[in-house]
PDB file of N, CA and C in Angstrom:
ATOM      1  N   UNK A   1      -0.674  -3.132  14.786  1.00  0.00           N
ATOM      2  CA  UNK A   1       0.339  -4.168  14.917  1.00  0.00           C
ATOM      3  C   UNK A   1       0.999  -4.030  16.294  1.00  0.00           C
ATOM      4  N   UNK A   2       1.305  -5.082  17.035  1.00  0.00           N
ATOM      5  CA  UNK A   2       1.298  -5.190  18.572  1.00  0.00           C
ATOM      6  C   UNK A   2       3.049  -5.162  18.390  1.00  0.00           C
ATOM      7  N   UNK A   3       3.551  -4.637  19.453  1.00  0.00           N
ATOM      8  CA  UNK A   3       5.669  -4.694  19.087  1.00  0.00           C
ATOM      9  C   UNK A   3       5.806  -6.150  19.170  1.00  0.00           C
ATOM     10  N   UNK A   4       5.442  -7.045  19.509  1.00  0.00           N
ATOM     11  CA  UNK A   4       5.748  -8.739  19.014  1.00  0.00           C
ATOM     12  C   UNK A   4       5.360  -8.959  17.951  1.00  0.00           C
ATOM     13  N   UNK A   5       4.147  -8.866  17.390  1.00  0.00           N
ATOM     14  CA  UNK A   5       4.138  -8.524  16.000  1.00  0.00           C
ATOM     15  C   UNK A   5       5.560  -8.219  14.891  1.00  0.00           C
ATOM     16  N   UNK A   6       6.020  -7.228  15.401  1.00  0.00           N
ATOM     17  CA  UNK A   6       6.998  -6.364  14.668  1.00  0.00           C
ATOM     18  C   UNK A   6       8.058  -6.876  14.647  1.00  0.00           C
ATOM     19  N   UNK A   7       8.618  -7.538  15.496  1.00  0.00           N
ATOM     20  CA  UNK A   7       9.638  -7.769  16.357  1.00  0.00           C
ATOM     21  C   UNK A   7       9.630  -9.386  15.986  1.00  0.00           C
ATOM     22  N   UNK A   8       8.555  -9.737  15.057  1.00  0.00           N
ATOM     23  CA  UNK A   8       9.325 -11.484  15.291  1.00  0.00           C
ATOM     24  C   UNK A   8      10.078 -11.854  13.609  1.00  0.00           C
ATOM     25  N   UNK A   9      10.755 -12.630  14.424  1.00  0.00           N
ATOM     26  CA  UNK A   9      11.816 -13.028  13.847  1.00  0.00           C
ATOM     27  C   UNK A   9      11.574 -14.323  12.873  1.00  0.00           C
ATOM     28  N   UNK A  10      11.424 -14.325  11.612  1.00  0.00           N
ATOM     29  CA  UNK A  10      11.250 -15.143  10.471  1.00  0.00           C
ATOM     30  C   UNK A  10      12.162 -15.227   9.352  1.00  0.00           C
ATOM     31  N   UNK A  11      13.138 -14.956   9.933  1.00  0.00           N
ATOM     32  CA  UNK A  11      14.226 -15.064   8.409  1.00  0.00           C
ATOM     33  C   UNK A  11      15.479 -15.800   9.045  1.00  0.00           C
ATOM     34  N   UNK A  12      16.252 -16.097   8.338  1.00  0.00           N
ATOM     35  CA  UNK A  12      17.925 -16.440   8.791  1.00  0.00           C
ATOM     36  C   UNK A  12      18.804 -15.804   8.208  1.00  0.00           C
ATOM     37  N   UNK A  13      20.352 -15.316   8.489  1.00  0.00           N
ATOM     38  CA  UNK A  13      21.099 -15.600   8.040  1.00  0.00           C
ATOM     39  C   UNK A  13      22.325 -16.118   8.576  1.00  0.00           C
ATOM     40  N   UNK A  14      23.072 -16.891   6.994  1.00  0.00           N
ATOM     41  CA  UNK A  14      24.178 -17.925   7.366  1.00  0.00           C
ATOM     42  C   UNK A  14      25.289 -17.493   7.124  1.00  0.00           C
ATOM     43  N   UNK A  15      26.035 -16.998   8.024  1.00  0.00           N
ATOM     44  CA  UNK A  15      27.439 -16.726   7.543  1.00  0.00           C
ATOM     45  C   UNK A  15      28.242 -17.314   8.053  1.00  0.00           C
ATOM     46  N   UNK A  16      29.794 -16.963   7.240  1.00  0.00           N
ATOM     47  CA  UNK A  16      30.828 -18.270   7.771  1.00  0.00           C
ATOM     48  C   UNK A  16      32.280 -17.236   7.568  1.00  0.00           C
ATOM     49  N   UNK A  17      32.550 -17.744   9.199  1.00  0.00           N
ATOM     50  CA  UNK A  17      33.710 -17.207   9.593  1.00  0.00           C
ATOM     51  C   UNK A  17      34.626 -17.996  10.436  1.00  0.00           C
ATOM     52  N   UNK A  18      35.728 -17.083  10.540  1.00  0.00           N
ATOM     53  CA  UNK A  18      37.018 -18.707  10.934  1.00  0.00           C
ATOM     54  C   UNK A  18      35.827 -18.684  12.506  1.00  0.00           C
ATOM     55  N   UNK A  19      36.765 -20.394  13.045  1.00  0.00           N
ATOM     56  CA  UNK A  19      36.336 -20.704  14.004  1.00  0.00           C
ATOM     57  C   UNK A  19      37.060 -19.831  15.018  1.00  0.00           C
ATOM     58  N   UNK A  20      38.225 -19.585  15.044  1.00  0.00           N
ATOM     59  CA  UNK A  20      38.882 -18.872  16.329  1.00  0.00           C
ATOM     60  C   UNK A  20      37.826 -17.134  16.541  1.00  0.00           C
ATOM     61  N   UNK A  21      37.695 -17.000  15.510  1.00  0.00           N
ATOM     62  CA  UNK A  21      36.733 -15.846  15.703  1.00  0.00           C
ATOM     63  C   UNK A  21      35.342 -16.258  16.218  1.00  0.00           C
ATOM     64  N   UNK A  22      34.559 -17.216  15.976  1.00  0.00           N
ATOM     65  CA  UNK A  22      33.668 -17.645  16.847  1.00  0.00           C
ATOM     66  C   UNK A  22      33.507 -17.703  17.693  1.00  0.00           C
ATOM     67  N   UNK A  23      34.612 -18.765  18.249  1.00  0.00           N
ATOM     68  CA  UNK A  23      34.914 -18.869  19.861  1.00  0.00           C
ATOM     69  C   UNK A  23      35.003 -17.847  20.784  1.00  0.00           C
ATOM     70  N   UNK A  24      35.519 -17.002  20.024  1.00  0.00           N
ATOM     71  CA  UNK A  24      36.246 -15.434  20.950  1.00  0.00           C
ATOM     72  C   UNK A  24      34.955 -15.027  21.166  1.00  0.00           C
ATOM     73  N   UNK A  25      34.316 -14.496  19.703  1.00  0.00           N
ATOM     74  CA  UNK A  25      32.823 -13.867  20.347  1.00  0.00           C
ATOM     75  C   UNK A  25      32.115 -14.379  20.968  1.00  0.00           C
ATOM     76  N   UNK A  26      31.585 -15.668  20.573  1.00  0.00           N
ATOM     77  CA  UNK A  26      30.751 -16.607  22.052  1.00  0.00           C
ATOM     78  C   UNK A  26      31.059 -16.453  23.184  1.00  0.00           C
ATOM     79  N   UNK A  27      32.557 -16.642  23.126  1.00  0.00           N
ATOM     80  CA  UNK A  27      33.191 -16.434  24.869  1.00  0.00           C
ATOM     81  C   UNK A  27      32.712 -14.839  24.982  1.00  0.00           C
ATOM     82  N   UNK A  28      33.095 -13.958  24.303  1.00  0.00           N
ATOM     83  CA  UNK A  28      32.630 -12.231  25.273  1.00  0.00           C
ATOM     84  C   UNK A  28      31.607 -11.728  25.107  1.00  0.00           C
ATOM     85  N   UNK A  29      30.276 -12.447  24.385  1.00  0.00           N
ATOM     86  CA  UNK A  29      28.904 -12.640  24.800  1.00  0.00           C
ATOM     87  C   UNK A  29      28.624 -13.254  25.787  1.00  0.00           C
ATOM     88  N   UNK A  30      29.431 -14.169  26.271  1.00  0.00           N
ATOM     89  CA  UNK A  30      28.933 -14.990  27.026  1.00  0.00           C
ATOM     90  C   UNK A  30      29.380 -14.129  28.389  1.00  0.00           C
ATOM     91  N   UNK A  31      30.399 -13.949  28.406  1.00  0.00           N
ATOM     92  CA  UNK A  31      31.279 -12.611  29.556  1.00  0.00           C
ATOM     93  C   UNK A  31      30.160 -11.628  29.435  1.00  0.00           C
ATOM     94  N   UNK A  32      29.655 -11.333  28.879  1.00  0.00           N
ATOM     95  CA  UNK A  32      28.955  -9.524  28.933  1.00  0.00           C
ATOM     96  C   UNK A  32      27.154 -10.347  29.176  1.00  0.00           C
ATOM     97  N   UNK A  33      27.240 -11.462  29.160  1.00  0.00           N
ATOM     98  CA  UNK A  33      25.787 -11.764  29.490  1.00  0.00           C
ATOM     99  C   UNK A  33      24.311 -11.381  28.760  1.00  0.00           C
ATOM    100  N   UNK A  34      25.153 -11.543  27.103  1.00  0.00           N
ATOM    101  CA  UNK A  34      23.974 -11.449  25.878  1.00  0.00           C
ATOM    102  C   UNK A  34      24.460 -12.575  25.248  1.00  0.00           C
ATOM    103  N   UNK A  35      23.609 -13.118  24.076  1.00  0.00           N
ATOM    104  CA  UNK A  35      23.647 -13.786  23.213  1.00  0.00           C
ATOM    105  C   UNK A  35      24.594 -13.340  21.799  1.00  0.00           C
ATOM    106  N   UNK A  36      24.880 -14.256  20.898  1.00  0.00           N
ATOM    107  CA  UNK A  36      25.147 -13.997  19.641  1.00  0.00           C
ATOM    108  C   UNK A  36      24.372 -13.073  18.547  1.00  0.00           C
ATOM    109  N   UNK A  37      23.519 -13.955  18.836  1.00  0.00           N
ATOM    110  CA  UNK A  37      22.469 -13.511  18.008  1.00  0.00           C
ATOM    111  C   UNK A  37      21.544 -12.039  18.606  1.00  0.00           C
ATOM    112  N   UNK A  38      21.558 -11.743  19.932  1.00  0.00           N
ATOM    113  CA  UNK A  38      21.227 -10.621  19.558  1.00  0.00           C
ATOM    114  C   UNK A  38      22.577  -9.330  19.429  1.00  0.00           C
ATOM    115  N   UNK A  39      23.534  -9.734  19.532  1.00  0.00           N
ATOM    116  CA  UNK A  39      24.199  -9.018  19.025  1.00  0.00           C
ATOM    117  C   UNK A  39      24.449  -8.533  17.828  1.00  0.00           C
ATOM    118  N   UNK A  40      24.346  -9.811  16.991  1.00  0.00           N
ATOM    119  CA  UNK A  40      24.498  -9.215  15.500  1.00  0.00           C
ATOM    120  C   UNK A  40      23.054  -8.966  15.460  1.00  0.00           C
ATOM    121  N   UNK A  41      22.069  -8.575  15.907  1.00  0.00           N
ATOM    122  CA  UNK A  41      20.672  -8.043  15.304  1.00  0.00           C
ATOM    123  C   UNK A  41      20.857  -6.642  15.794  1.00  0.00           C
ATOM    124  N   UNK A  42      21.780  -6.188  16.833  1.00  0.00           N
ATOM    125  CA  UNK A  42      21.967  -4.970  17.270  1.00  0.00           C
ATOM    126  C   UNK A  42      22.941  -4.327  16.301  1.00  0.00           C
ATOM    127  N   UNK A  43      24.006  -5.254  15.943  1.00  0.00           N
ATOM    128  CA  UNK A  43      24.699  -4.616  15.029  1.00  0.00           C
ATOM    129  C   UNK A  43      24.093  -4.321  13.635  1.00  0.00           C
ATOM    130  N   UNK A  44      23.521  -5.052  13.141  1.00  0.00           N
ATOM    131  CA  UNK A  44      22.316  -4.692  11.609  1.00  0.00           C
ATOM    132  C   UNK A  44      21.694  -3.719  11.830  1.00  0.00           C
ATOM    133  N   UNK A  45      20.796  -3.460  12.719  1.00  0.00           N
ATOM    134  CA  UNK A  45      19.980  -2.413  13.162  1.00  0.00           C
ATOM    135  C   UNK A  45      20.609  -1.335  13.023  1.00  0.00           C
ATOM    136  N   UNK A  46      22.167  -1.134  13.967  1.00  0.00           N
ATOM    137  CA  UNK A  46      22.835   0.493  13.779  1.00  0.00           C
ATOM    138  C   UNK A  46      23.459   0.430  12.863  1.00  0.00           C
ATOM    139  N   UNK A  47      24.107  -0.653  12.039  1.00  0.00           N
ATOM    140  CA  UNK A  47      24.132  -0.912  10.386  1.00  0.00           C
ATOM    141  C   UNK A  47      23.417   0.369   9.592  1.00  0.00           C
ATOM    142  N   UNK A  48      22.250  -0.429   9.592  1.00  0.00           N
ATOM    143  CA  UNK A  48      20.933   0.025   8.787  1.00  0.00           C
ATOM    144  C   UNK A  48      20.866   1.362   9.182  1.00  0.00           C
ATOM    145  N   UNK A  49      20.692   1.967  10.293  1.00  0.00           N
ATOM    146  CA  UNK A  49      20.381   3.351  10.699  1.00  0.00           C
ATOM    147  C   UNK A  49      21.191   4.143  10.396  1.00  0.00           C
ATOM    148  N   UNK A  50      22.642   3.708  10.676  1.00  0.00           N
ATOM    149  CA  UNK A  50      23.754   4.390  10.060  1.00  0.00           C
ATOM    150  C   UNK A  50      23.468   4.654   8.695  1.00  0.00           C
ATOM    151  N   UNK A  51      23.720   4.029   7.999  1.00  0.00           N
ATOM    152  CA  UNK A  51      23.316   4.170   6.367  1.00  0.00           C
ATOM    153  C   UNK A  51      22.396   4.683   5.955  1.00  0.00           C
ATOM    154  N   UNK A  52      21.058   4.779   6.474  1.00  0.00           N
ATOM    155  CA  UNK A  52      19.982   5.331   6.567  1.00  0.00           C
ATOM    156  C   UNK A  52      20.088   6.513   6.338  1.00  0.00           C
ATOM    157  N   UNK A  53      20.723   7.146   7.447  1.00  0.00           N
ATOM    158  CA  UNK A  53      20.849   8.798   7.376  1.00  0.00           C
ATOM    159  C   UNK A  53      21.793   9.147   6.836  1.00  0.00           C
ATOM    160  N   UNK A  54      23.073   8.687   6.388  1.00  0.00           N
ATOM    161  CA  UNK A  54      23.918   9.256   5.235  1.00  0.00           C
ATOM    162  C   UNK A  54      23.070   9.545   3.889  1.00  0.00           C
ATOM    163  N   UNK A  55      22.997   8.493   3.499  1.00  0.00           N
ATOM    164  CA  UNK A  55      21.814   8.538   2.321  1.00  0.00           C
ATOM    165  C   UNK A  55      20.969   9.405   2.077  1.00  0.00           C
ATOM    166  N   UNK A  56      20.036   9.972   3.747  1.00  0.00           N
ATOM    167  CA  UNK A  56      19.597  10.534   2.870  1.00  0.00           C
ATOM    168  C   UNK A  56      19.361  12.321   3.429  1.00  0.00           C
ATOM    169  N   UNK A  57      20.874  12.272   3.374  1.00  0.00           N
ATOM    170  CA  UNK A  57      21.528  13.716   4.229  1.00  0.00           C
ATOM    171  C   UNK A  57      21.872  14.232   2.711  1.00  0.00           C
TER     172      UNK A  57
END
């Protein structure tokens, strides 16, 4: 399996949060020169890893 392989992206999710919190993060993604979306895929990821190793410490 090739890392694009691995790495593609086929799912969604929809969440819903106030708008003033939107705005803010769009705006300091947009300041730091990443996207939304890969931010929250960075945040799931050390999510997941975090939890990962508590579990199974």
């Amino acid at each position: 399996m090739t890392k694009k392989e691995k790495s593609k992206k086929d799912s969604q999710l929809l969440i819903r949060i106030n708008s003033e919190q939107r705005d803010a993060f769009l705006s300091k993604c947009e300041d730091l020169d990443t996207s939304a979306a890969r931010e929250i895929r960075r945040f799931i990821k050390q999510f997941l890893k975090e939890h990962e190793e508590k579990k199974s410490s």
